[in-house]
N, C-alpha and C. Protein backbone atom coordinates (compact mmCIF):
# COMPACT_ATOMS: atom_id res chain seq x y z
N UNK A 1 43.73 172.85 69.20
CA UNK A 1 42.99 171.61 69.28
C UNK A 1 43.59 170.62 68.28
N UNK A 2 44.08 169.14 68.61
CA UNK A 2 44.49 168.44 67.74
C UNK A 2 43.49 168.05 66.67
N UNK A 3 44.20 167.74 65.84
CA UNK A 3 43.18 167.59 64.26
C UNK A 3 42.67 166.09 64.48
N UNK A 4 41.86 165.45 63.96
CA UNK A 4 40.70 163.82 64.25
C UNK A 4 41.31 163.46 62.76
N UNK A 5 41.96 162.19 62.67
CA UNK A 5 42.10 161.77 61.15
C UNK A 5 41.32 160.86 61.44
N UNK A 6 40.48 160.20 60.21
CA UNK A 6 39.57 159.60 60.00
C UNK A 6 40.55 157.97 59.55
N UNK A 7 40.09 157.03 60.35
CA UNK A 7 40.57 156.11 60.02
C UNK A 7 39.70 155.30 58.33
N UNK A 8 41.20 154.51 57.64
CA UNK A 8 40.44 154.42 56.72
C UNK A 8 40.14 153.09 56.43
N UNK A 9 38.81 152.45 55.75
CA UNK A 9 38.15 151.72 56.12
C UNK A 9 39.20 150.09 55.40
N UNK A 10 38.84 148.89 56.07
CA UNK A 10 39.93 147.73 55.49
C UNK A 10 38.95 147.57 54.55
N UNK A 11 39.99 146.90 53.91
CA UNK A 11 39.81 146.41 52.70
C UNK A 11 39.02 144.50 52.96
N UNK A 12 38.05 144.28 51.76
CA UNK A 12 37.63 142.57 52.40
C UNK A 12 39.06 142.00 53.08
N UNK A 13 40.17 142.25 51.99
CA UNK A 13 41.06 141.07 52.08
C UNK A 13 41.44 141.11 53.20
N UNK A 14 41.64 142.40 53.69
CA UNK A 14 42.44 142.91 54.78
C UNK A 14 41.31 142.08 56.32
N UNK A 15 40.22 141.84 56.05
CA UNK A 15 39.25 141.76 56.67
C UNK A 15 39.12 140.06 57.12
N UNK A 16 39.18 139.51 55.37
CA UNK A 16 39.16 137.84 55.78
C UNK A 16 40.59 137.59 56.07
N UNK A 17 42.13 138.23 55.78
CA UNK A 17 43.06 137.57 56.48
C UNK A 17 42.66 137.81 57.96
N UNK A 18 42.26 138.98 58.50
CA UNK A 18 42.15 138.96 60.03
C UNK A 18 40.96 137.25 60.87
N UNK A 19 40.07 137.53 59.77
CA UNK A 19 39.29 136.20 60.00
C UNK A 19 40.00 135.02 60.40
N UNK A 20 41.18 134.81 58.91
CA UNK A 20 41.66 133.88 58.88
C UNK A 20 43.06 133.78 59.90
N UNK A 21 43.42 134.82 60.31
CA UNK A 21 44.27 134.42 61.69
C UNK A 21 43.74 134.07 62.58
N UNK A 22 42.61 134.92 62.92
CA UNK A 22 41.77 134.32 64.33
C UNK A 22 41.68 133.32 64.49
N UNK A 23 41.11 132.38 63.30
CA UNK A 23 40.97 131.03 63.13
C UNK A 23 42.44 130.11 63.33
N UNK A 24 42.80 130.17 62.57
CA UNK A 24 44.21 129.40 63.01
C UNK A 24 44.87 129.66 64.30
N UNK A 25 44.90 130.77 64.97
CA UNK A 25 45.16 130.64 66.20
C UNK A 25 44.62 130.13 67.22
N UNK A 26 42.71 130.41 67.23
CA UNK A 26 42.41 129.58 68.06
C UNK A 26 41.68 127.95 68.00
N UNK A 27 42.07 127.69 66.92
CA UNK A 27 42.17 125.98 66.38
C UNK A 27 43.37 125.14 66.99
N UNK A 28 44.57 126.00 66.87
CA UNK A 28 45.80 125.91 67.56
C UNK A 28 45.63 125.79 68.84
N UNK A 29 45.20 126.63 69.19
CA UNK A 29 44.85 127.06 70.68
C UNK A 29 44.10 125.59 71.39
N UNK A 30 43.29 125.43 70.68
CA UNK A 30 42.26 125.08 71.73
C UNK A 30 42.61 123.69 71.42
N UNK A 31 43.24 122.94 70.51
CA UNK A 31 43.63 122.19 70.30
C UNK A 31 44.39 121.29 71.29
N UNK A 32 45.52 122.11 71.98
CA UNK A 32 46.58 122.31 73.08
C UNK A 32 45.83 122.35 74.19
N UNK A 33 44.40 123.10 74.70
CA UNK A 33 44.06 123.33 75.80
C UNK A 33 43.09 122.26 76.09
N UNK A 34 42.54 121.91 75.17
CA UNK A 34 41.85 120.17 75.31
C UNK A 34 42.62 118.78 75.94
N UNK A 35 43.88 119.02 75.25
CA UNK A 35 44.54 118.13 75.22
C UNK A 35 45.15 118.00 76.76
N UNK A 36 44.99 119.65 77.42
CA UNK A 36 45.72 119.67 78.82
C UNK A 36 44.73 119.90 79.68
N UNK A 37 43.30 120.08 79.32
CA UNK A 37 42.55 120.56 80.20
C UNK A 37 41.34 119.78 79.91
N UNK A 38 41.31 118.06 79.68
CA UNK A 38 40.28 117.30 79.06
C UNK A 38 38.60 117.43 79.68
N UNK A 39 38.59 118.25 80.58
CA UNK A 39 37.21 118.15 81.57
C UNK A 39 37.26 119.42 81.95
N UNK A 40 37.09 120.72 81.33
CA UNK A 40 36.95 121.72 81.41
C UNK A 40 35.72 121.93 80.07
N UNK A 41 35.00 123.05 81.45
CA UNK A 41 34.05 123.55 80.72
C UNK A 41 34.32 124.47 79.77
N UNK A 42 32.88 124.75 79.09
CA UNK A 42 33.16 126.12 78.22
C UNK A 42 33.13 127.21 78.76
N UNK A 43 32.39 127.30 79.72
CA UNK A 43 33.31 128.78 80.32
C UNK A 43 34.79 128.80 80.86
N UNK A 44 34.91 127.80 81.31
CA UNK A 44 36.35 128.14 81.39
C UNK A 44 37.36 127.81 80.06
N UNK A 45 36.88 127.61 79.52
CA UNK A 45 37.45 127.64 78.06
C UNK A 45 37.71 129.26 77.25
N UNK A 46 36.13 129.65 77.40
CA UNK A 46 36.15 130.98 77.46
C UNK A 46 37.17 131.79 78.05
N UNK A 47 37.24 131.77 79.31
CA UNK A 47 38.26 132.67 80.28
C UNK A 47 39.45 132.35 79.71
N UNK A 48 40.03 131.18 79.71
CA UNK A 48 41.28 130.63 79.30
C UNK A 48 41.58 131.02 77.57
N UNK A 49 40.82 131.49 76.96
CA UNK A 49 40.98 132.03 75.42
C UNK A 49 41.07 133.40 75.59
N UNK A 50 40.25 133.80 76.64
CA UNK A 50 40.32 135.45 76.36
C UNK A 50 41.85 136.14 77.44
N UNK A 51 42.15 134.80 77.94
CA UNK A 51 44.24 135.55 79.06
C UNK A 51 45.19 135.23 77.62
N UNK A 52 44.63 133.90 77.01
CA UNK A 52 46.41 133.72 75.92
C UNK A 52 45.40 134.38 74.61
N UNK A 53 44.52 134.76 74.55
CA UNK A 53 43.97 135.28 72.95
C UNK A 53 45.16 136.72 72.27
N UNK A 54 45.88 137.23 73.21
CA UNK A 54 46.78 138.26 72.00
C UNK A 54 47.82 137.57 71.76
N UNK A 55 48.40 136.75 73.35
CA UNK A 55 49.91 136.01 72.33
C UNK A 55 49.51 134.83 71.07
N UNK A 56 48.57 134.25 71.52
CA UNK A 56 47.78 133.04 70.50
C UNK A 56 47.89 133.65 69.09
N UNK A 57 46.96 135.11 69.22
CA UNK A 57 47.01 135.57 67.75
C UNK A 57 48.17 136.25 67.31
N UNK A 58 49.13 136.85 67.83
CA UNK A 58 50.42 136.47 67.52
C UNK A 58 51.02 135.89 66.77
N UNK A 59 50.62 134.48 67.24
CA UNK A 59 51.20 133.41 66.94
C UNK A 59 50.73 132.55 65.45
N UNK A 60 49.31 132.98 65.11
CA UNK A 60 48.68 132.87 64.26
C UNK A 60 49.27 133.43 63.19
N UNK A 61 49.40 135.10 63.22
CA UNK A 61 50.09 136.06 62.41
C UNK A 61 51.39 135.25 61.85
N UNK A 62 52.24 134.51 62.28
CA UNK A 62 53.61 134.49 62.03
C UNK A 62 53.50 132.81 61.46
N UNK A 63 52.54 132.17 61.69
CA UNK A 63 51.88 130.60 60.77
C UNK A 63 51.70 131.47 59.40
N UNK A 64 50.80 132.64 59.59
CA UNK A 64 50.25 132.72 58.17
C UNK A 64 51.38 133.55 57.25
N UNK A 65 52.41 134.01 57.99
CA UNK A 65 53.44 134.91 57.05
C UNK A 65 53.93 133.76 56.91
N UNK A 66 54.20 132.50 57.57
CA UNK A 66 55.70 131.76 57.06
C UNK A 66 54.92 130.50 56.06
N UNK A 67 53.49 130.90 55.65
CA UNK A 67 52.90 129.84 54.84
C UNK A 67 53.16 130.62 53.36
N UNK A 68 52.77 131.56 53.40
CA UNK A 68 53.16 133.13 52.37
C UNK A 68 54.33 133.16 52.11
N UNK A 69 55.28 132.91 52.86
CA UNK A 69 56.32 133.18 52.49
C UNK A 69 57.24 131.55 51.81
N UNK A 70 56.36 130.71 51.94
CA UNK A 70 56.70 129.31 51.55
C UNK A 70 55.87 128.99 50.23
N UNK A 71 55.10 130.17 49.77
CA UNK A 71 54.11 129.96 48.33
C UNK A 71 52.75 129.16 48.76
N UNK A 72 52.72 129.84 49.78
CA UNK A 72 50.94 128.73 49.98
C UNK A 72 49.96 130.27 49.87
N UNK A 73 49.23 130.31 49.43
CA UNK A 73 48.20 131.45 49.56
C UNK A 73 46.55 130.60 50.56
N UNK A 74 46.13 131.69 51.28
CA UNK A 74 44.71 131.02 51.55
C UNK A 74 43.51 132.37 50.67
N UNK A 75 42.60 130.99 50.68
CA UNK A 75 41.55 131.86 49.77
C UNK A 75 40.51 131.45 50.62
N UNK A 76 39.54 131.91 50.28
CA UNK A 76 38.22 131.34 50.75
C UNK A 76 37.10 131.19 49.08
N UNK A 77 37.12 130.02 49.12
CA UNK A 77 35.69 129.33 48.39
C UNK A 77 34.80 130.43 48.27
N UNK A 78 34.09 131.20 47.21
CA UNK A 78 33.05 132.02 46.94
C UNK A 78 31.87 130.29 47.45
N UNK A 79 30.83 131.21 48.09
CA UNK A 79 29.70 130.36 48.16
C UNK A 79 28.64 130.07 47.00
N UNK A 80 28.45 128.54 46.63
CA UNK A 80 27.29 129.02 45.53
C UNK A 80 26.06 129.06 46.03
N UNK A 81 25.23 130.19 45.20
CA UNK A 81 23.99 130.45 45.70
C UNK A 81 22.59 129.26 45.00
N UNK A 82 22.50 128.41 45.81
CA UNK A 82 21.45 127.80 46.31
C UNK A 82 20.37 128.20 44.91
N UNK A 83 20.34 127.36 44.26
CA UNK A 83 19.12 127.17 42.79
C UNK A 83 17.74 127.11 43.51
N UNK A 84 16.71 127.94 43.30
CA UNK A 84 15.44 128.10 43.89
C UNK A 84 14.74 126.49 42.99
């Protein structure tokens, strides 16, 4: 019987870069599909994100290595918590 390795769990960072590709790809994305598709609904917006959503994020991946690799880091803002 093959052995089950336990996958091991990401890390935040590992967690908000994935955030933060999603985002840039489909900001990118939809950016382009507005611009070509001015009177389209959101469902078909929907459909049309979920056929190009792996090359899109792809494409995201290789924005955020060549920003990294140009000395830009992204962070995200800690939120402040709201004074009662």
């Amino acid at each position: 019987m093959a052995e089950t390795k336990e996958k091991t769990p990401k890390t935040p960072e590992q967690t908000a870069m994935r955030k933060a590709v999603r985002l840039v790809a489909y900001t990118a994305w939809l950016q382009d599909f507005r611009a070509n598709n001015p009177d389209a609904t959101a469902d078909q917006r929907k459909v049309a994100w979920t056929a190009a959503k792996q090359g899109e994020i792809r494409k995201g991946r290789k924005i955020i290595k060549a920003l990294k690799r140009k000395g830009y880091d992204l962070t995200k803002p800690e939120r402040a918590t709201e004074a009662a």
